[in-house]
C-alpha atoms as a PDB file:
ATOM      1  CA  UNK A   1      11.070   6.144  -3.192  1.00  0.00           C
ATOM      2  CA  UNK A   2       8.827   6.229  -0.589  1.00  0.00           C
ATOM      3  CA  UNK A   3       4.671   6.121  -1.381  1.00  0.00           C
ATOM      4  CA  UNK A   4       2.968   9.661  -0.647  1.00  0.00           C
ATOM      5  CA  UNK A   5       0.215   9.915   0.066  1.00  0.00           C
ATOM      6  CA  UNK A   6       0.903   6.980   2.498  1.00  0.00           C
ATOM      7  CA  UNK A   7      -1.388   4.046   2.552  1.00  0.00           C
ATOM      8  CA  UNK A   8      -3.521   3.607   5.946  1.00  0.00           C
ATOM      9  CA  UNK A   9      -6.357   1.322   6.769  1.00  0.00           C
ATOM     10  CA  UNK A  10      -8.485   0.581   9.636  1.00  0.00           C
ATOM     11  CA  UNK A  11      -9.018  -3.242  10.399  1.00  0.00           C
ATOM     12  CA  UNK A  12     -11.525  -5.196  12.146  1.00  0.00           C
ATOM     13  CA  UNK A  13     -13.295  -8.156  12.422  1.00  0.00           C
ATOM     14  CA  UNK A  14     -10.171 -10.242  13.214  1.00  0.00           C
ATOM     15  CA  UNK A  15     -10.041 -12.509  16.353  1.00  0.00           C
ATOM     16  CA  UNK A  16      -8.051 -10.220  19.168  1.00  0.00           C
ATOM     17  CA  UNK A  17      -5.913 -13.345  20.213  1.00  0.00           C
ATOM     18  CA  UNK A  18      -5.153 -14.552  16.702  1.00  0.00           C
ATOM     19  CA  UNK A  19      -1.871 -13.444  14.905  1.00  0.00           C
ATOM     20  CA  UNK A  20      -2.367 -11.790  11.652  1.00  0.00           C
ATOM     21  CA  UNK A  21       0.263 -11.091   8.836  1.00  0.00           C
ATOM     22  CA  UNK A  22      -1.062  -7.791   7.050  1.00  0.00           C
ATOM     23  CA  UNK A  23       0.417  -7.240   3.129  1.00  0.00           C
ATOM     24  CA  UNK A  24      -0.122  -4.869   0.458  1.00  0.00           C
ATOM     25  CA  UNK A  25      -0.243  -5.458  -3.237  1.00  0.00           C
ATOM     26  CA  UNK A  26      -0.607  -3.394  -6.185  1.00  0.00           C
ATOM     27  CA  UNK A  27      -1.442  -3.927  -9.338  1.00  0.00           C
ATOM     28  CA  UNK A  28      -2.197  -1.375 -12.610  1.00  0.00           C
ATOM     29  CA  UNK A  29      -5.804   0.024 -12.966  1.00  0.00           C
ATOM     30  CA  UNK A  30      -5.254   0.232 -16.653  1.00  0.00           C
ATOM     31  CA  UNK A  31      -1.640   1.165 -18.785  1.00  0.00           C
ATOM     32  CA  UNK A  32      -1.647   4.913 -17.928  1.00  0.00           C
ATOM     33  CA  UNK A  33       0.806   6.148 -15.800  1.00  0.00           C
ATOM     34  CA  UNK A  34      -0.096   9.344 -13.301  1.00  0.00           C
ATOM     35  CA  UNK A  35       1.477  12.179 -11.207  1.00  0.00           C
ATOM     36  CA  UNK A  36      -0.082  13.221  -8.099  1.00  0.00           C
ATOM     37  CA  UNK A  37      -1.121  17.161  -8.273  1.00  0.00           C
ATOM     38  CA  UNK A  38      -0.111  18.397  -5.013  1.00  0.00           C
ATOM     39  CA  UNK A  39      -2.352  21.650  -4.965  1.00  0.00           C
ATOM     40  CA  UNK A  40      -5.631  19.944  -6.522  1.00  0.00           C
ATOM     41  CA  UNK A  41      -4.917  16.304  -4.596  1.00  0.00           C
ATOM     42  CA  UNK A  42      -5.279  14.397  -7.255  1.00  0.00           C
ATOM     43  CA  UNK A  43      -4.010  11.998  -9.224  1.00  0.00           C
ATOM     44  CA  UNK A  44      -3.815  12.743 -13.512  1.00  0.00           C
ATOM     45  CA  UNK A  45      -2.889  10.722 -16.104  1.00  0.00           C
ATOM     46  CA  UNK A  46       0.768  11.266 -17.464  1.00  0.00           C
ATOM     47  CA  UNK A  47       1.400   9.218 -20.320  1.00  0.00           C
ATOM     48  CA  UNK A  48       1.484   5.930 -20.672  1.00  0.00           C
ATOM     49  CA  UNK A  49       3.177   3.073 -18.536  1.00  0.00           C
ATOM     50  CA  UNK A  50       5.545   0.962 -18.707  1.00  0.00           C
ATOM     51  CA  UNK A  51       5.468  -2.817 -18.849  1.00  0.00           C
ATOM     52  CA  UNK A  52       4.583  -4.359 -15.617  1.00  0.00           C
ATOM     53  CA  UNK A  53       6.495  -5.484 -12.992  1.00  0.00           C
ATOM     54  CA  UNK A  54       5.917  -8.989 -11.516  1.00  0.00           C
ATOM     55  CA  UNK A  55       3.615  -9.039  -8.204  1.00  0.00           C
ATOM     56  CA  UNK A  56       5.449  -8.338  -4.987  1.00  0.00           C
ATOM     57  CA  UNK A  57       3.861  -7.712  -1.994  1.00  0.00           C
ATOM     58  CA  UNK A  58       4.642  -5.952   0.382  1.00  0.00           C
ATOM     59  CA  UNK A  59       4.546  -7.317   3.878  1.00  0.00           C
ATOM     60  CA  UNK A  60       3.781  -5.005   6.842  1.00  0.00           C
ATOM     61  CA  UNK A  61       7.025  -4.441   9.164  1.00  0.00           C
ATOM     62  CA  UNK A  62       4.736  -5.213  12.484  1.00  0.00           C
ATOM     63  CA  UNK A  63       3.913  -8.703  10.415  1.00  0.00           C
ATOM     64  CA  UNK A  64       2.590 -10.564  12.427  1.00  0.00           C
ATOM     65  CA  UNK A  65       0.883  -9.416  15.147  1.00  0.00           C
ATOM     66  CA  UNK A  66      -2.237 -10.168  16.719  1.00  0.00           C
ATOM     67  CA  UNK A  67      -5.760  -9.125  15.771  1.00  0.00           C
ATOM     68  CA  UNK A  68      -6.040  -6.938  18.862  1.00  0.00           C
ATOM     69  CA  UNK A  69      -3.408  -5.239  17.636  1.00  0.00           C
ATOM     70  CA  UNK A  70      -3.963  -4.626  14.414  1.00  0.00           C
ATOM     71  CA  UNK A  71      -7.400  -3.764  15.382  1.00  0.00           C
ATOM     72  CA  UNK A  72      -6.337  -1.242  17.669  1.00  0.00           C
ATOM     73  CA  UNK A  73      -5.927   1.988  15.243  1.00  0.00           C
ATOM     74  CA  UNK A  74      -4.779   2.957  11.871  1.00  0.00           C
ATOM     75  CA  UNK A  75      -2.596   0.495  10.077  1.00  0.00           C
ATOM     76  CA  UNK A  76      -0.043   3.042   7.883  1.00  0.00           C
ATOM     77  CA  UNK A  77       2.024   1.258   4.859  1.00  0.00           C
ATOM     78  CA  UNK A  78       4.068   4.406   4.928  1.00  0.00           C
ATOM     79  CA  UNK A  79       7.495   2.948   5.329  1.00  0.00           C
ATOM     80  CA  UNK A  80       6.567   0.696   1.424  1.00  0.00           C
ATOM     81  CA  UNK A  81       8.603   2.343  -1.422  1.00  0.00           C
ATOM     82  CA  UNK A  82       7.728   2.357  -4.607  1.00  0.00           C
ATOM     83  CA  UNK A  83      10.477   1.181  -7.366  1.00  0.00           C
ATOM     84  CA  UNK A  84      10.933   0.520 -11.043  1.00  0.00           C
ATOM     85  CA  UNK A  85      14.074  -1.917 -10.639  1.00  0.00           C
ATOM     86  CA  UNK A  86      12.501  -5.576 -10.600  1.00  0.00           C
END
C-alpha cells in the first residue's frame, strides 16, 4: 500500500550540473508498531511489531537527475509503498 502521509523533502546544496540519485530508507524507531489517527494527525502506538524486514531502499522514480533539478522544489516519495512481503 501506498505511504500516507506522503514523504516530501526540500533539497539543496547539491551542484546544479551534477546528477544525483535520491533514495529513501526506513528503518524501526523502536519494536512498536503504530496507526496514524486521521482526526488528531498523529501517529499512536498499536501493539507491538513484527520482526524486521531486511533494508530496502527505495530509489526515487526521477533517479537520477541533476542537482538543479532536484533542487528546484519539493521532492515527494509518494508513489513508495509500504509492504510486509519480503
Amino acid at each position: 500500500r501506498r505511504m500516507f502521509p506522503a514523504i516530501r523533502v526540500k533539497v539543496s546544496g547539491l551542484l546544479p550540473h551534477h546528477h544525483y540519485h535520491l533514495a529513501m530508507d526506513i528503518v524501526p524507531l523502536d519494536n512498536k508498531r503504530y496507526r496514524y489517527v486521521y482526526h488528531s494527525s498523529k501517529w499512536i502506538v498499536a501493539g507491538n511489531a513484527d520482526a524486521a524486514p531486511p533494508h530496502r531502499l527505495y530509489l526515487h522514480p526521477d533517479s537520477p537527475a541533476s542537482g538543479d533539478t532536484w533542487a528546484r522544489g519539493e521532492v515527494s516519495f509518494d508513489r513508495a509503498k509500504l509492504t510486509n512481503n519480503e
